[in-house]
C-alpha atoms as a PDB file:
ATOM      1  CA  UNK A   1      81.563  81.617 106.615  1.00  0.00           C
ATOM      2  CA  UNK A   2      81.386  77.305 106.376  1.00  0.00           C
ATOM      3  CA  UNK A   3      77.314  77.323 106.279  1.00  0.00           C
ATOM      4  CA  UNK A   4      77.631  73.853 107.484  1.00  0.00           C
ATOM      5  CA  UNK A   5      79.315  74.474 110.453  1.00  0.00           C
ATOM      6  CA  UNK A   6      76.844  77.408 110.974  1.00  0.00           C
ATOM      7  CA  UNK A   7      73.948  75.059 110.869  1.00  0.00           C
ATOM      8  CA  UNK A   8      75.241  72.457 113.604  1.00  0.00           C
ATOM      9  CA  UNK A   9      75.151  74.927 115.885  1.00  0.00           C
ATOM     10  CA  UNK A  10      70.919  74.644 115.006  1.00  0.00           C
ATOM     11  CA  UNK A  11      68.573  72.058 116.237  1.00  0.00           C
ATOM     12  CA  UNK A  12      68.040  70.995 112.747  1.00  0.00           C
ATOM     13  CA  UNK A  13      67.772  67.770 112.112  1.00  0.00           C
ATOM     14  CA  UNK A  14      71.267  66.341 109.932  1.00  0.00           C
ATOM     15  CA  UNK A  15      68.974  65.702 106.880  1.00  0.00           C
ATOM     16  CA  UNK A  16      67.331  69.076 106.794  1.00  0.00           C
ATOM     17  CA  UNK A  17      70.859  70.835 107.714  1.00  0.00           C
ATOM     18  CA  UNK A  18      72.307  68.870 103.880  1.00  0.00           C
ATOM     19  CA  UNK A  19      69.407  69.714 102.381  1.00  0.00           C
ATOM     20  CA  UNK A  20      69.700  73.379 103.296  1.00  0.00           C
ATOM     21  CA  UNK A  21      73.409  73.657 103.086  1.00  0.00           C
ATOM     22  CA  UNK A  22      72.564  71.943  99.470  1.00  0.00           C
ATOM     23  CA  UNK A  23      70.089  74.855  98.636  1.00  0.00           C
ATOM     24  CA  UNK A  24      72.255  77.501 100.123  1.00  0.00           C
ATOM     25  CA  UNK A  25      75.255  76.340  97.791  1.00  0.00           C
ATOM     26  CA  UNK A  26      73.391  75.886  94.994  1.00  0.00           C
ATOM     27  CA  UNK A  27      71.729  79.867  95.225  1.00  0.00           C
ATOM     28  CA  UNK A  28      75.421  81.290  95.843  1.00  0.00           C
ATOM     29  CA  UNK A  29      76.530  79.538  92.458  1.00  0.00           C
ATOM     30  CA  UNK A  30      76.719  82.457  89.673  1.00  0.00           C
ATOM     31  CA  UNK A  31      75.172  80.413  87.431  1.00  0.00           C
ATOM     32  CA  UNK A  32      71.451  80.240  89.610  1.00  0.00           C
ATOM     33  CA  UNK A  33      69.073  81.926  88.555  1.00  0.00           C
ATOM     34  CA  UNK A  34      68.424  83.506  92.352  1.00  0.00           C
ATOM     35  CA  UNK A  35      71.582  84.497  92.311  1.00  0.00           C
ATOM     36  CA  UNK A  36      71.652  86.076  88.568  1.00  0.00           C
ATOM     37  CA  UNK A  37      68.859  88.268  89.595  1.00  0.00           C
ATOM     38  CA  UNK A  38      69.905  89.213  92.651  1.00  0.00           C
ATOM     39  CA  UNK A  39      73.221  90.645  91.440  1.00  0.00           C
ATOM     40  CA  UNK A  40      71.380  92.508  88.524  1.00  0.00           C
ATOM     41  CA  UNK A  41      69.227  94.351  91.467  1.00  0.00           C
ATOM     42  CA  UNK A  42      72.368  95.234  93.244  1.00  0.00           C
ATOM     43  CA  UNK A  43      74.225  96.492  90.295  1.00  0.00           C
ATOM     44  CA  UNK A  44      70.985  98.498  88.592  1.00  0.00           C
ATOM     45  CA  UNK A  45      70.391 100.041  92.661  1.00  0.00           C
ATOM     46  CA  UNK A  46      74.280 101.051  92.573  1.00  0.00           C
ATOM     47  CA  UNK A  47      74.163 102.367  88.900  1.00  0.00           C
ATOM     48  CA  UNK A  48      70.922 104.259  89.574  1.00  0.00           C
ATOM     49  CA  UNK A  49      72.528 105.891  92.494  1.00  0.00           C
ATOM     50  CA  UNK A  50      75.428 106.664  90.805  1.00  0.00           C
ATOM     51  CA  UNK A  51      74.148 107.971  87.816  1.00  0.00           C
ATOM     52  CA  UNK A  52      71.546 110.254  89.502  1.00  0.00           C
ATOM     53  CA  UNK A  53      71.734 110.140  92.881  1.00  0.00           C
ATOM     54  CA  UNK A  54      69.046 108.683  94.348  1.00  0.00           C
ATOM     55  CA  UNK A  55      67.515 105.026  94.532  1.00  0.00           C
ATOM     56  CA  UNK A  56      64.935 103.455  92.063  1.00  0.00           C
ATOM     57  CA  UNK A  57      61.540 104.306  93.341  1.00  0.00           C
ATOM     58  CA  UNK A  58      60.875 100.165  93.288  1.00  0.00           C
ATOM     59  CA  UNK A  59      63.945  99.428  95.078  1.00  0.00           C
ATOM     60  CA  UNK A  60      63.153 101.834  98.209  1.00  0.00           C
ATOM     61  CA  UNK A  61      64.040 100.467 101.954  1.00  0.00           C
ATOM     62  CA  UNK A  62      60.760  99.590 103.391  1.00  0.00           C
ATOM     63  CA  UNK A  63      60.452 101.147 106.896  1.00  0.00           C
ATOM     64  CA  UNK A  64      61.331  98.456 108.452  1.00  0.00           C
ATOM     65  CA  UNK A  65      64.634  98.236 106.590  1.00  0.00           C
ATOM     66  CA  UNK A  66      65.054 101.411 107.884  1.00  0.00           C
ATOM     67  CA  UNK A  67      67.482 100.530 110.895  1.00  0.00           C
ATOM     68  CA  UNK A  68      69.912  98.721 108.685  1.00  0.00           C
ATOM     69  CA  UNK A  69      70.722 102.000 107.469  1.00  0.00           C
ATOM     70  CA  UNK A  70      73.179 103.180 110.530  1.00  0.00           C
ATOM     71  CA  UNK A  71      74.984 100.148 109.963  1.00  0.00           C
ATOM     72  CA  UNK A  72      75.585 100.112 106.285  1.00  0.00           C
ATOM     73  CA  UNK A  73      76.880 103.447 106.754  1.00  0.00           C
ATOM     74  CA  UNK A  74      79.436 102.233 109.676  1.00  0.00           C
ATOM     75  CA  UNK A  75      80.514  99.470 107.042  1.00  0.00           C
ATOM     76  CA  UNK A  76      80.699 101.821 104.268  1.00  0.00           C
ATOM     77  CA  UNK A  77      82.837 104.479 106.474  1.00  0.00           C
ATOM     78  CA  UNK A  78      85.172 101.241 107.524  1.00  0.00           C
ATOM     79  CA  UNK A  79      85.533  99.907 103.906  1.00  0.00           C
ATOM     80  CA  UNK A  80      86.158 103.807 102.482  1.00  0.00           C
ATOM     81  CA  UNK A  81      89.031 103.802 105.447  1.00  0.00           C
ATOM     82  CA  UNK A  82      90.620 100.589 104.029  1.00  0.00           C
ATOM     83  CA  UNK A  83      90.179 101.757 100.708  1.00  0.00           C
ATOM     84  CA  UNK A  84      92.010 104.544 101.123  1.00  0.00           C
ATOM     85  CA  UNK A  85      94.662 102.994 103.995  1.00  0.00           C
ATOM     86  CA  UNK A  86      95.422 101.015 101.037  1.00  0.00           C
ATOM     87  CA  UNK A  87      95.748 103.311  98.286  1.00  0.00           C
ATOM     88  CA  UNK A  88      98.651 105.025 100.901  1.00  0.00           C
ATOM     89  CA  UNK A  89      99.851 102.129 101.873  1.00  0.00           C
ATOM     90  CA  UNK A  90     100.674 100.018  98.176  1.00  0.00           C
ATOM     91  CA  UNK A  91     100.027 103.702  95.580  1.00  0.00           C
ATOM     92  CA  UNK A  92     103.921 103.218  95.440  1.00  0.00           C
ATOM     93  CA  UNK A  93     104.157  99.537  94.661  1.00  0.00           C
ATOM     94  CA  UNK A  94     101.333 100.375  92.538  1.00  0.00           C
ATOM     95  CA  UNK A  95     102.914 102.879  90.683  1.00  0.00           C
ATOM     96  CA  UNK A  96     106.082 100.843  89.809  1.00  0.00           C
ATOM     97  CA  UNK A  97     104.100  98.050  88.384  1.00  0.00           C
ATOM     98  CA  UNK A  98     101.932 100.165  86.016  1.00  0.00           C
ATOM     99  CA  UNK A  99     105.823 102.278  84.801  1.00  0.00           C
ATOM    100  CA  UNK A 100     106.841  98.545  84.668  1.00  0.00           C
ATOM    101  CA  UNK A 101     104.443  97.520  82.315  1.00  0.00           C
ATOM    102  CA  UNK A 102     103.713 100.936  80.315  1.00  0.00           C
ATOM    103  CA  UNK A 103     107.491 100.694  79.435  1.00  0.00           C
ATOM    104  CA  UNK A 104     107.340  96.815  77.971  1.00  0.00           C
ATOM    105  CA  UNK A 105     104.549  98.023  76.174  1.00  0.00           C
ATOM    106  CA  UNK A 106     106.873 101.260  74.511  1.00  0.00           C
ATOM    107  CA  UNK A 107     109.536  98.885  74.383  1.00  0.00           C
ATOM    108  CA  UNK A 108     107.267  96.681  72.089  1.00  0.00           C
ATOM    109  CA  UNK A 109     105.536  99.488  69.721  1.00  0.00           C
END
């Protein structure tokens, strides 16, 4: 999504719409610190999950965060179907490519 063209549709004023656009690039640039701490959250709530199957007891949906639920599920169901429409779709092409490679790497030992 163009965050600029997001913002003209606001009543922001053009200064405060740079300025935020600004801010907004700036906090999606790996190298912020917002954005460095923010990614280690997501990956420790995904590796605590993983690893024992439930989510870090300071990392708990709030109530009110509650009703997101129902529709990270619906995402997650859509992105498992792609996943796997995908795998069907190119586990041929796939498959070629790693024998490709495996045998250059025979072919070199």
């Amino acid at each position: 999504m163009d965050i600029g063209k997001a913002l003209e549709r606001t009543s922001m004023s053009p200064e405060s719409r740079s300025k935020l656009t600004r801010a907004l690039t700036q906090c999606a640039a790996p190298s912020d610190a917002v954005h460095q701490l923010l990614a280690q959250r997501i990956r420790t709530f995904w590796t605590q999950i993983m690893k024992e199957g439930k989510v870090p007891v300071d990392m708990q949906f709030i109530n009110a965060a509650r009703v997101l639920i129902p529709r990270i599920d619906q995402a997650a169901t859509k992105l498992m179907a792609l996943a796997n429409m995908n795998r069907t779709v190119h586990l041929p092409t796939y498959n070629k490519l790693i024998g490709e490679e495996a045998q250059k790497l025979s072919a070199e030992a």
